[in-house]
Structure formats: structure tokens, C-alpha cells
Protein backbone atom coordinates (compact mmCIF):
# COMPACT_ATOMS: atom_id res chain seq x y z
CA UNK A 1 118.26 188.58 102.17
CA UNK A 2 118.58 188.98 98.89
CA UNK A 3 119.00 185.56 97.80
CA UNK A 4 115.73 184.35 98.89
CA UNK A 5 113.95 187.76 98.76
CA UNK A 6 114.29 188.29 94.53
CA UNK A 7 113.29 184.62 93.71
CA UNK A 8 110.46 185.02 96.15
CA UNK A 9 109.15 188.09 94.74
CA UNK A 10 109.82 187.00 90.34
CA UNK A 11 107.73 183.65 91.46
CA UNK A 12 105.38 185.53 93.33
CA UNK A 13 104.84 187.96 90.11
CA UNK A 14 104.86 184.94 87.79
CA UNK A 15 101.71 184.16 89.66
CA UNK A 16 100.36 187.16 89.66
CA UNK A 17 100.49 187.28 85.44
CA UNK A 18 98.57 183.67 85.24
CA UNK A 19 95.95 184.80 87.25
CA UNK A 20 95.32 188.64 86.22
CA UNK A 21 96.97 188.17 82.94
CA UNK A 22 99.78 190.79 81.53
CA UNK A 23 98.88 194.55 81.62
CA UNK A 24 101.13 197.02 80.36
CA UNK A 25 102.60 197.93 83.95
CA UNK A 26 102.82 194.31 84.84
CA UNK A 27 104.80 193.58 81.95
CA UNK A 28 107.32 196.17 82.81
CA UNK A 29 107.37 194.56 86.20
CA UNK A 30 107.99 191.36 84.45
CA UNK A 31 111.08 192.22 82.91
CA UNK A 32 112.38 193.84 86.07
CA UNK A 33 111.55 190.50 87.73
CA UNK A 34 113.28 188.47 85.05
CA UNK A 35 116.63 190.55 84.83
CA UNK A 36 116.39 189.97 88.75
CA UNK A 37 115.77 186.18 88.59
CA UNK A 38 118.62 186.34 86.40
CA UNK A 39 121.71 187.57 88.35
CA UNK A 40 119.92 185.36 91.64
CA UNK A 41 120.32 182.40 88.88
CA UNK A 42 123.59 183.08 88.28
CA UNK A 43 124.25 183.76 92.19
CA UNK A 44 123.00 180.53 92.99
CA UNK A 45 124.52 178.49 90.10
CA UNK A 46 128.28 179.93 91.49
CA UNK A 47 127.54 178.66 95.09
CA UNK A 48 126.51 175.03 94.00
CA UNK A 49 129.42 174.86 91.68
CA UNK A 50 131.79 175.82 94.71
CA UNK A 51 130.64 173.44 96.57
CA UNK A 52 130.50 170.46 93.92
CA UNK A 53 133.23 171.74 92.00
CA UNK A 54 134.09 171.20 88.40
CA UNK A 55 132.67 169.91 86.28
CA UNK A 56 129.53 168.81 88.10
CA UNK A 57 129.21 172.90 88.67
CA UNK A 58 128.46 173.79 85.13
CA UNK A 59 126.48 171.09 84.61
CA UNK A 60 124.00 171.72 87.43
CA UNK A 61 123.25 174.80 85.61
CA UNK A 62 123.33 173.68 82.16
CA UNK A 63 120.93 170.55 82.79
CA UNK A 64 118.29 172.41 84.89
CA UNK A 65 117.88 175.47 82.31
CA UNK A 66 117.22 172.67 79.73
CA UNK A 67 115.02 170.67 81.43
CA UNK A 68 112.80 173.91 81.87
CA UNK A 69 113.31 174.63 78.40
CA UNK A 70 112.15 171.54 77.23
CA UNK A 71 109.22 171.77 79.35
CA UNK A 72 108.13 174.87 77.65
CA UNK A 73 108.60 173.45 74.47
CA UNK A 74 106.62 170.32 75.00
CA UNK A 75 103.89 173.31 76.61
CA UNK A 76 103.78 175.07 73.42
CA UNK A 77 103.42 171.86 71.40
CA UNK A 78 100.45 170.89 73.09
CA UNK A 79 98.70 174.73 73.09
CA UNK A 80 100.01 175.42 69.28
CA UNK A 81 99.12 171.99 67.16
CA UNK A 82 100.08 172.91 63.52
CA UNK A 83 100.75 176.00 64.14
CA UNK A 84 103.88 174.88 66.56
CA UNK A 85 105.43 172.71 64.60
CA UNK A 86 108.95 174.35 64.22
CA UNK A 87 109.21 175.76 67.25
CA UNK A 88 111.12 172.73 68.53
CA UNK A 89 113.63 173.36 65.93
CA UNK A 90 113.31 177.60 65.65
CA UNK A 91 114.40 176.50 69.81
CA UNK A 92 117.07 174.54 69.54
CA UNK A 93 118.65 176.19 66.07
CA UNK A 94 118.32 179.16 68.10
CA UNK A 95 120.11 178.08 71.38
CA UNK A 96 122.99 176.39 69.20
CA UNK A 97 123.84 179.35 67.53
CA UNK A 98 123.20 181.78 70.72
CA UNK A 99 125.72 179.36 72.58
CA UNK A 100 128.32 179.02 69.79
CA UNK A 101 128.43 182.53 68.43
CA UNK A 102 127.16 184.93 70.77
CA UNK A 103 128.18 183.20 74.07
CA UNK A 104 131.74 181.44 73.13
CA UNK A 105 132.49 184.70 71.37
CA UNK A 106 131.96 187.07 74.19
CA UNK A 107 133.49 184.66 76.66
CA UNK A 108 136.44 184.89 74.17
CA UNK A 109 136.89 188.31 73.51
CA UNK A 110 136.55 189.25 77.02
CA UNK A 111 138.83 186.78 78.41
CA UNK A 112 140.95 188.22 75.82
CA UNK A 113 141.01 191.37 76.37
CA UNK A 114 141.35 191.11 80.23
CA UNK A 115 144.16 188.71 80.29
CA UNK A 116 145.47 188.66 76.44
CA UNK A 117 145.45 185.05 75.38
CA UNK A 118 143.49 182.33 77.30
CA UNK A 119 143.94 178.22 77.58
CA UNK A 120 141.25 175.74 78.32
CA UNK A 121 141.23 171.68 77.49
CA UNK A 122 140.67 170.54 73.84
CA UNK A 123 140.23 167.25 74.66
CA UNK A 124 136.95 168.10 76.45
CA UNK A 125 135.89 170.51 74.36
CA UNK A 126 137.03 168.99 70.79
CA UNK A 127 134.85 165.46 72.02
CA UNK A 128 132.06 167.97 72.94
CA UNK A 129 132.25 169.74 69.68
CA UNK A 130 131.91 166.69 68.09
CA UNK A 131 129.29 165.30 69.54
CA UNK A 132 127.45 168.48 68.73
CA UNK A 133 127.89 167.99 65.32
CA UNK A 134 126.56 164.64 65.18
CA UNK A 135 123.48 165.46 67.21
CA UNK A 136 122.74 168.56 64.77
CA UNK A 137 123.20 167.20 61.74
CA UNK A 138 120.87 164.31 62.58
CA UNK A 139 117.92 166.65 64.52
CA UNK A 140 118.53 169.64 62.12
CA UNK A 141 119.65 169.02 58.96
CA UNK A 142 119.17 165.40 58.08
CA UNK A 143 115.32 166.27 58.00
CA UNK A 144 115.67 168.21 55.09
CA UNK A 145 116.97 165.48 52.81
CA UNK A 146 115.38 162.20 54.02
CA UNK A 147 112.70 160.71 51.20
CA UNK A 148 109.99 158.67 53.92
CA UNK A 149 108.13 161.86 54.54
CA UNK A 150 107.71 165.22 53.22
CA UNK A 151 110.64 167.54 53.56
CA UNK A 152 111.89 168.91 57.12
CA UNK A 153 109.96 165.85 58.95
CA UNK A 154 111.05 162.68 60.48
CA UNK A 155 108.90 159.48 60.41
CA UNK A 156 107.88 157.94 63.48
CA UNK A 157 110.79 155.09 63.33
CA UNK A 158 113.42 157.98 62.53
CA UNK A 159 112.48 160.47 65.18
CA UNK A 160 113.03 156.86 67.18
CA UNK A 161 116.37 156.51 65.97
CA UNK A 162 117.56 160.53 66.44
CA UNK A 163 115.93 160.63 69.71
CA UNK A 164 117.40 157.47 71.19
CA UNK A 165 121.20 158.66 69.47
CA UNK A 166 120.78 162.04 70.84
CA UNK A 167 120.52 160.70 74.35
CA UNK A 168 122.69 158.27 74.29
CA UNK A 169 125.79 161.03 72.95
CA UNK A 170 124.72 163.66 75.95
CA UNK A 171 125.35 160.57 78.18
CA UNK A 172 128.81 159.75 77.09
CA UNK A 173 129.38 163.05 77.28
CA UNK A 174 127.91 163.52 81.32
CA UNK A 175 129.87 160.12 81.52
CA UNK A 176 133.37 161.38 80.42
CA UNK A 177 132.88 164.48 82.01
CA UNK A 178 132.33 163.62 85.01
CA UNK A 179 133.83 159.91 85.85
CA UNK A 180 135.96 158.60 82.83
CA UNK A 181 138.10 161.91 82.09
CA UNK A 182 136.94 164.36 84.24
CA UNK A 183 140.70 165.58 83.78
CA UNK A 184 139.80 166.77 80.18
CA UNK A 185 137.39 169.34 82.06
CA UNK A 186 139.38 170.97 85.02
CA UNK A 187 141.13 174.21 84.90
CA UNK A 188 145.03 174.31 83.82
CA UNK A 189 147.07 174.14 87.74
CA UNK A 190 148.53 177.19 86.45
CA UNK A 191 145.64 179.32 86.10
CA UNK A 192 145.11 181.62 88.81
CA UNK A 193 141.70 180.87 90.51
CA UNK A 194 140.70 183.58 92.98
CA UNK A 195 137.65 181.38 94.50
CA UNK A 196 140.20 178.12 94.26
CA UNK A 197 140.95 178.58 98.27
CA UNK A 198 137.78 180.29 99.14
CA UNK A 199 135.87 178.13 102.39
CA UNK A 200 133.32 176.41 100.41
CA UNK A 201 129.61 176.52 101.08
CA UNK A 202 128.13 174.27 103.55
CA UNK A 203 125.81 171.82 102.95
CA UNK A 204 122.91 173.61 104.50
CA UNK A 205 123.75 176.54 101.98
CA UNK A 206 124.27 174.80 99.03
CA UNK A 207 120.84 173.09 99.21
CA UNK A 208 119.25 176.03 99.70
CA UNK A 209 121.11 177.85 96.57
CA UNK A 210 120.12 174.08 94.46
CA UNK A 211 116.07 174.80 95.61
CA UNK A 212 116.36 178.96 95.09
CA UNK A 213 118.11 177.87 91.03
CA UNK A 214 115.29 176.02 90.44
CA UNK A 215 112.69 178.49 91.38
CA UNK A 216 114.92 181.21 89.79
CA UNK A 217 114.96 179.11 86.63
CA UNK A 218 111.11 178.66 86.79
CA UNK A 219 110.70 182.29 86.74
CA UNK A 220 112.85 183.29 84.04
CA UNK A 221 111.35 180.25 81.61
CA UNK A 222 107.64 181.39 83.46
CA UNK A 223 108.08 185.07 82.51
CA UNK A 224 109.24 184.50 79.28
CA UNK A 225 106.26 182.17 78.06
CA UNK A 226 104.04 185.06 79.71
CA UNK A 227 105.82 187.96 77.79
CA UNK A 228 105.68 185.93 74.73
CA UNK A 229 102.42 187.25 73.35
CA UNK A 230 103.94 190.76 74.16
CA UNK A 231 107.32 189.71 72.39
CA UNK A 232 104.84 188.70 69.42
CA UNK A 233 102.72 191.49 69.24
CA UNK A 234 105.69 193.70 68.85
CA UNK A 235 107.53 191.80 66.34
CA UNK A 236 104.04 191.42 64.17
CA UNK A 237 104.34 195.25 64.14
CA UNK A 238 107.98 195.35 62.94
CA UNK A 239 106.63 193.17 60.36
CA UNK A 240 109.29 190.50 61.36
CA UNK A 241 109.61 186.77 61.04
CA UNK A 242 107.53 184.14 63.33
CA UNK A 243 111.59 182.81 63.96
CA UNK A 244 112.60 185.90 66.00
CA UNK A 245 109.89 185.11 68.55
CA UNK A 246 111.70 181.86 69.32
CA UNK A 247 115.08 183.60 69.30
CA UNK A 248 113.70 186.19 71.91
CA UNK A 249 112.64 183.48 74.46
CA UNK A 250 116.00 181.43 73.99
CA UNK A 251 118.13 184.42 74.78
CA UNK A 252 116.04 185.03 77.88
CA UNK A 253 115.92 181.79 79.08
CA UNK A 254 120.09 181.68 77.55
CA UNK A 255 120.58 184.93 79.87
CA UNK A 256 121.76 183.10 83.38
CA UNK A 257 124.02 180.42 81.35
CA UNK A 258 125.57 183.28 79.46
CA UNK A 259 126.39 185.39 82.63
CA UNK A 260 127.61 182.70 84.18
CA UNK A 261 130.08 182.02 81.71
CA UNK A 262 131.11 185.61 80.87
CA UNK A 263 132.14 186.14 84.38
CA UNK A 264 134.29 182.71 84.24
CA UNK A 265 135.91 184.18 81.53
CA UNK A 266 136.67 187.41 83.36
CA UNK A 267 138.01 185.81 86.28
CA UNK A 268 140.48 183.78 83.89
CA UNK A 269 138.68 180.54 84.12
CA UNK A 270 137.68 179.91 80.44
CA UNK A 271 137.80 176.24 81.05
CA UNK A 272 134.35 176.80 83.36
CA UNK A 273 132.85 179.10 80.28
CA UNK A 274 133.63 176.36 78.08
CA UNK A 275 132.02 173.50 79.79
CA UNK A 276 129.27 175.98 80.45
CA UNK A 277 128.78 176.86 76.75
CA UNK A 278 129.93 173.20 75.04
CA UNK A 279 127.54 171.59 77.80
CA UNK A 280 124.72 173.69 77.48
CA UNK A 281 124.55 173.02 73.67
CA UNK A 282 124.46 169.53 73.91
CA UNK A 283 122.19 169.45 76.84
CA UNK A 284 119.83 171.62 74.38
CA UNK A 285 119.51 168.58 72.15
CA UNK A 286 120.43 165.60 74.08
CA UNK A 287 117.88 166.32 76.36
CA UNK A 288 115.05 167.79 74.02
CA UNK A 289 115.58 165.89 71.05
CA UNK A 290 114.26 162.99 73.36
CA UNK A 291 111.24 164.47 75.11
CA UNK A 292 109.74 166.30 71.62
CA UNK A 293 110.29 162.93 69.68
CA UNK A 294 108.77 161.02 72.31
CA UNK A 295 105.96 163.16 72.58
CA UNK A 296 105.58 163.67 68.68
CA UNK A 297 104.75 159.74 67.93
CA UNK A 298 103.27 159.23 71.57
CA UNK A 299 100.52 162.08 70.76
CA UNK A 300 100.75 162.32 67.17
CA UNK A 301 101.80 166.14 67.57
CA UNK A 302 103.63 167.57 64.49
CA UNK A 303 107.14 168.10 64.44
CA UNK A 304 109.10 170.09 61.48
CA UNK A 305 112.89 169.88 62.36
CA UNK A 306 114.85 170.33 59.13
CA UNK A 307 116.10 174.12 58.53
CA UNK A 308 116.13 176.09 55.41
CA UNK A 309 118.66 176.73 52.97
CA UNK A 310 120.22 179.91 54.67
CA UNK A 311 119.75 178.71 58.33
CA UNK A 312 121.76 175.20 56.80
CA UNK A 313 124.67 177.51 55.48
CA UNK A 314 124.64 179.38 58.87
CA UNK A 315 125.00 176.32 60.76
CA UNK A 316 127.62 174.51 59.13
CA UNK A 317 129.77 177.81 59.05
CA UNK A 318 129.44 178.04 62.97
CA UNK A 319 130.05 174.53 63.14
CA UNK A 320 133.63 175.02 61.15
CA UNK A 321 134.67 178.09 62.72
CA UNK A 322 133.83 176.35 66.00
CA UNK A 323 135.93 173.78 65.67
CA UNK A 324 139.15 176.12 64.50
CA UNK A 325 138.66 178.26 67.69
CA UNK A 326 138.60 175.19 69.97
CA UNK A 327 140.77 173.26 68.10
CA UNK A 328 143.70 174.97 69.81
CA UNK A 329 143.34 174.90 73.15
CA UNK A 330 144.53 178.87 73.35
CA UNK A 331 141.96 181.47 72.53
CA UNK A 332 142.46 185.65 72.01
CA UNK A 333 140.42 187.94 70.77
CA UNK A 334 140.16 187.82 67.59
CA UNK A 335 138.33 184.08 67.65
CA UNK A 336 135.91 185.79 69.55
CA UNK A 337 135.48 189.03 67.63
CA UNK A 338 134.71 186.37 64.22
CA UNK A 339 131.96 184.39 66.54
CA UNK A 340 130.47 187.69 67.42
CA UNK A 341 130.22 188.81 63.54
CA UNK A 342 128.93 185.10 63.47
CA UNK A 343 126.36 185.91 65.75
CA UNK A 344 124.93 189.01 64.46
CA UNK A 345 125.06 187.61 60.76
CA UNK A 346 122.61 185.11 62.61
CA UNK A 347 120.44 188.23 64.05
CA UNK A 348 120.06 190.26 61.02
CA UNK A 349 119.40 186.99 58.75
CA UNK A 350 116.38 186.53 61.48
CA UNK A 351 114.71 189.62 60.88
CA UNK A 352 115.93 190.16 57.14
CA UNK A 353 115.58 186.30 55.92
């Protein structure tokens, strides 16, 4: 009952919010509801991937979070004008360096210290890495040093270009994963798989858990747009920057990816967090990249991409750590304990720039 009964109820209190707007006891109710829509995420994400299998499991989960996302992006873009300008970028800088740091590195350093050392794939991952690195350097960094337009923007022709490159690397990369070398992305036969014999789910259920994601999905992205203001309100009175507001919606909307891929780890199936986490980062710009560019020049909506100074250093120091911890193939915990200190570097920086 509970797999239909907690999406029912967060969807049915997402509705509630639009219509009566968000009290202080409603917004209590809202993070219940979202912590709830959560785990039934995550629930529902591990039955479709039983039945599909790998890879096409993680990417079910990694493609539909981002499609929300970028739908409440492209939301805020409209509502915001000027004033949302960077929030594409805040977004995606955010979700880059939630996945790399803060969900490779606790995927690492619990696999680690459950089952010591850990093995996944490099050739999968070290083509997804990058991939990565091409798509961020071109969204995130090249905007900063290009001469057509002021600095951190893209003219029309080169938000063309990035868009159109962006999608065309996530394809390859959904191509190879799942047709050309889907090898590169299955478990080592030696790993011990507890669910590996487990009847799968029919097709009756699985359809069912693929409809129950998406609403799940909707409410997490729905109740985080409708907590925003609250989210706001509270870090105007910490006297915070506008960035952590975008880092505080990205971890919630993060929140059934990361779970997903923790638990993976736990189980001894780090391949499955790393598809998860390499797949969820390219899907972030791949897929968004596209659908802010395209509504930038369509509707003339500004669009700030390039990052600062200290968010550039932060960046390309993820990006080279990233590629020594999956440059291996073999993780332990201390690769994950350095993404971690990554990851809060990135946290502090936020709220003490």
C-alpha cells in the first residue's frame, strides 16, 4: 500500500500548497511529504531497474530527475527575467559538484568501509568523465573568457554551438551505454549481487513503479519550487549568498539519485552508483544545456553561464581529483574521504564566498 499510498498523498499536498499557498504547518508537512516522495522514488527506481536491468536501470532514473529539473529551470526563467539569469548555471554548477564530490564520495567511502576496496569499469566511467569535462568547460567556463559578448554570456550563435555539442556528447554516451559497449557498464561476474537471482518484476508491476517515479519525481521537484521562497527567506536572514538557494533545491531534487546510489554501494554494486552518479552529471547538462539555450535565443531570456574565479578553481580541482579516483578502476576509502572534504570546501565557499 505503501507504494501508491505516499506518492498519492506528496502529489495530493503539492496541490494543496498551489492552491492555499505555504503556511508554516504546511511547510512542515511539505518536507515530511518530500523525504517520503523520496525513499518511494528510490523504491520505484530499484524495481524498474530489476526489471530492465543495467544500464538502462540507472538511466531511467537519471534522465527523468533531469528532465524535471530542467523543467523547473526553464519555470524560473520565465517567472525571474533578469533577475534569473544564473540560475541555469548556480543549477547545474551545483548538481556537478553535488554528484562528483558529495555523491561519488559517499558512495566511496561507504562501499569502502563495508567491503574494504571496491571495483567498477573505467572504461565506462573514464569516457563518461570525459565527456563531462568537455560539456563543462564549454557551458561553464568557456563563458567567462569569450570576447562577442560581455563576460559570463554566450551569443546567440554560441549558445547554438554548446547546446547542439552538449546533446550530441549525452547521446554517444546513452549510445555506448546502452548498445555499442554496454559491457563497459555491467557489474564485474565476480561481484556478489544479492538481487542478481531475485524473480524480477512483472510487467504489470514495473509499469506501475515507471508511472508512481514520475509522480514521485514531480513531487519532490513540486515541493521544492514551493519551499523555495521559505528556503530564501531563511537564507536572507543568515545573510547568505543568492547561490545557496540554488544549491538547496539541487540537493533536494539530488536526494532520490543519491540514495539510490549509496545503497548500490552498500550492497557491493559500485558499478550501479557509478553509472548512477557519472550519468546523472551528464544528463544535468546534456539535457539542460539544450532546453535553456533553446529557450534563451527563442525568447530572448537572459542567460549568465560562466562562473567566477573561486567557483572556476573549485571545478577544475573536482574535475582532476575525479579523474584520479576513477582512473583506477578500484576505489577505498580514502578517494572518498578527499571527495567529501571536496564537497564541503564547496559548502562553506557557498555561504562564505
Amino acid at each position: 500500500m505503501k507504494a501508491w499510498l505516499i506518492p498519492a498523498l506528496s502529489i495530493l499536498l503539492l496541490i494543496i500548497t498551489v492552491v492555499a499557498g505555504v503556511s508554516p504547518w504546511l511547510a512542515v508537512l511539505c518536507v515530511a511529504a518530500l523525504i517520503g516522495a523520496v525513499l518511494a522514488a528510490v523504491h520505484h527506481a530499484e524495481v524498474v531497474a530489476h526489471r530492465v536491468g543495467e544500464p538502462f536501470g540507472t538511466l531511467v532514473l537519471a534522465v527523468a530527475v533531469t528532465v524535471i529539473e530542467a523543467s523547473l529551470i526553464l519555470s524560473m526563467m520565465f517567472a525571474g527575467g533578469e533577475a534569473a539569469a544564473a540560475v541555469p548555471r548556480d543549477t547545474i554548477y551545483a548538481a556537478v559538484m553535488i554528484i562528483l564530490n558529495g555523491v561519488v564520495g559517499l558512495c566511496i567511502l561507504v562501499g569502502g568501509l563495508t567491503h574494504h576496496e571496491q571495483t567498477f569499469r573505467v572504461e565506462g566511467a573514464g569516457g563518461g568523465l570525459a565527456a563531462l569535462i568537455v560539456m563543462s568547460a564549454l557551458s561553464l567556463v568557456m563563458p567567462t573568457f569569450t570576447t562577442t559578448t560581455s563576460a559570463g554570456t554566450y551569443s546567440a550563435n554560441q549558445m547554438e554551438f554548446v547546446a547542439a555539442t552538449s546533446a550530441a556528447l549525452w547521446a554517444v554516451y546513452v549510445f555506448v551505454q546502452t548498445v555499442r559497449h554496454r559491457d563497459y557498464f555491467l557489474p564485474a561476474q565476480n561481484v556478489a549481487n544479492p538481487e542478481a537471482h531475485a524473480k524480477p518484476p512483472s510487467n504489470r508491476q514495473t509499469a506501475a513503479s515507471f508511472g508512481l517515479l514520475i509522480v514521485c519525481l514531480v513531487s519532490v521537484v513540486g515541493l521544492a519550487k514551493m519551499l523555495s521562497p521559505t528556503v530564501e527567506r531563511l537564507v536572507d536572514s543568515a545573510a547568505a549568498p543568492k547561490e545557496v538557494i540554488g544549491i538547496v533545491i539541487a540537493m533536494l531534487v539530488l536526494l532520490p539519485e543519491t540514495l539510490a546510489a549509496v545503497r548500490a554501494a552498500r550492497a557491493n554494486r559500485l558499478q550501479t552508483s557509478m553509472n548512477l552518479a557519472i550519468g546523472s552529471a551528464l544528463a544535468s547538462i546534456g539535457l539542460t544545456i539544450p532546453v535553456v539555450a533553446v529557450a534563451s535565443v527563442v525568447f530572448h531570456l537572459p542567460l549568465h553561464l560562466g562562473l567566477d574565479s573561486k567557483d572556476l578553481v573549485m571545478l577544475a580541482v573536482t574535475l582532476l581529483v575525479s579523474a584520479v579516483t576513477l582512473g583506477t578502476g578500484r576505489t577505498y576509502m580514502m578517494q572518498g574521504a578527499v571527495h567529501l572534504v571536496l564537497f564541503a570546501a564547496f559548502l562553506f565557499l557557498a555561504f562564505v564566498p
